[in-house]
Protein backbone atom coordinates (compact mmCIF):
# COMPACT_ATOMS: atom_id res chain seq x y z
CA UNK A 1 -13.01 -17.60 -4.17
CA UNK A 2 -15.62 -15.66 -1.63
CA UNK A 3 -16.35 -12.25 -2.39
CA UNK A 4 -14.54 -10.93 1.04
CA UNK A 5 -11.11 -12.06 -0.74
CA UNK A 6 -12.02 -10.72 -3.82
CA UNK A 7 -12.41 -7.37 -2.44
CA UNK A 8 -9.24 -7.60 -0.51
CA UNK A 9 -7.55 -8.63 -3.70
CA UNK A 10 -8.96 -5.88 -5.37
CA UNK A 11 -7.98 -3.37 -2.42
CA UNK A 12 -4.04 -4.30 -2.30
CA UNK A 13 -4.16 -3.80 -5.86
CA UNK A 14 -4.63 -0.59 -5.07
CA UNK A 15 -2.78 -0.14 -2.58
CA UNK A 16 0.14 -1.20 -4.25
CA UNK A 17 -0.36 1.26 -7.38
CA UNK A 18 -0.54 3.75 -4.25
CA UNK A 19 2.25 2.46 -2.68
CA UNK A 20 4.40 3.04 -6.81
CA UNK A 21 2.93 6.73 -6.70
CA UNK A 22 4.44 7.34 -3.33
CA UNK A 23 7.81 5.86 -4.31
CA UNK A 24 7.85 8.18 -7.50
CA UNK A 25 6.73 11.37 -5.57
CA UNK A 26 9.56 10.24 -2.72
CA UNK A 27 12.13 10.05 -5.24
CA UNK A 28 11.01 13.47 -7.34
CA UNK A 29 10.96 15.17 -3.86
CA UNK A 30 14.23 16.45 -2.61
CA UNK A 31 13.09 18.48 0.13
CA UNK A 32 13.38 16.58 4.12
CA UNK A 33 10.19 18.41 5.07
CA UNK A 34 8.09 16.87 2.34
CA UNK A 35 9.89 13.36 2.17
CA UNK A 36 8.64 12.72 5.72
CA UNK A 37 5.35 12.78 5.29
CA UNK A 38 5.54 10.15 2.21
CA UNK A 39 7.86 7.93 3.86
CA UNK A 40 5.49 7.86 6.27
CA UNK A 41 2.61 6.84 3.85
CA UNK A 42 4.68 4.63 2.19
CA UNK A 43 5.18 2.89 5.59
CA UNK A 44 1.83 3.07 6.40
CA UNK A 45 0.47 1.44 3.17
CA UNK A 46 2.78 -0.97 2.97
CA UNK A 47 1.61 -2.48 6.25
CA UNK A 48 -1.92 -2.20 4.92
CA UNK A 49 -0.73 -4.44 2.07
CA UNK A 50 0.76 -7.15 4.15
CA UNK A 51 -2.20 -7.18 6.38
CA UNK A 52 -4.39 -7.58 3.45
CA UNK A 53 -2.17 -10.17 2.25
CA UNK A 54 -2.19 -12.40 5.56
CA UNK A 55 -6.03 -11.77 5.59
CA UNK A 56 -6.46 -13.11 1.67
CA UNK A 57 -4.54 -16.59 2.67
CA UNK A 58 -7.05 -16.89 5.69
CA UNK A 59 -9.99 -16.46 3.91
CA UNK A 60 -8.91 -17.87 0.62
């Protein structure tokens, strides 16, 4: 395995640990005002996962 898809392994690792801690906050969170903002994370670092992910397979 090259180190470049190492790294990215190592990064959506990560990302998805990030992407757990937003789901908890989001769920502990009851207010609209905050939920926003960490759906929009959420969003966000999901997409950074999957692009990692179709990244990986290429240089894998």
């Amino acid at each position: 395995m090259r180190a470049a898809a190492r790294a990215l392994l190592a990064t959506v690792v990560v990302y998805l640990l990030a992407l757990a801690a937003t789901a908890v906050a989001f769920g502990l969170d009851w207010t609209v005002a905050n939920r926003l903002p960490l759906l929009a994370g959420s969003l966000g670092l999901g997409a950074a996962v999957g692009v990692q992910h179709v990244v990986y397979h290429r240089l894998a």
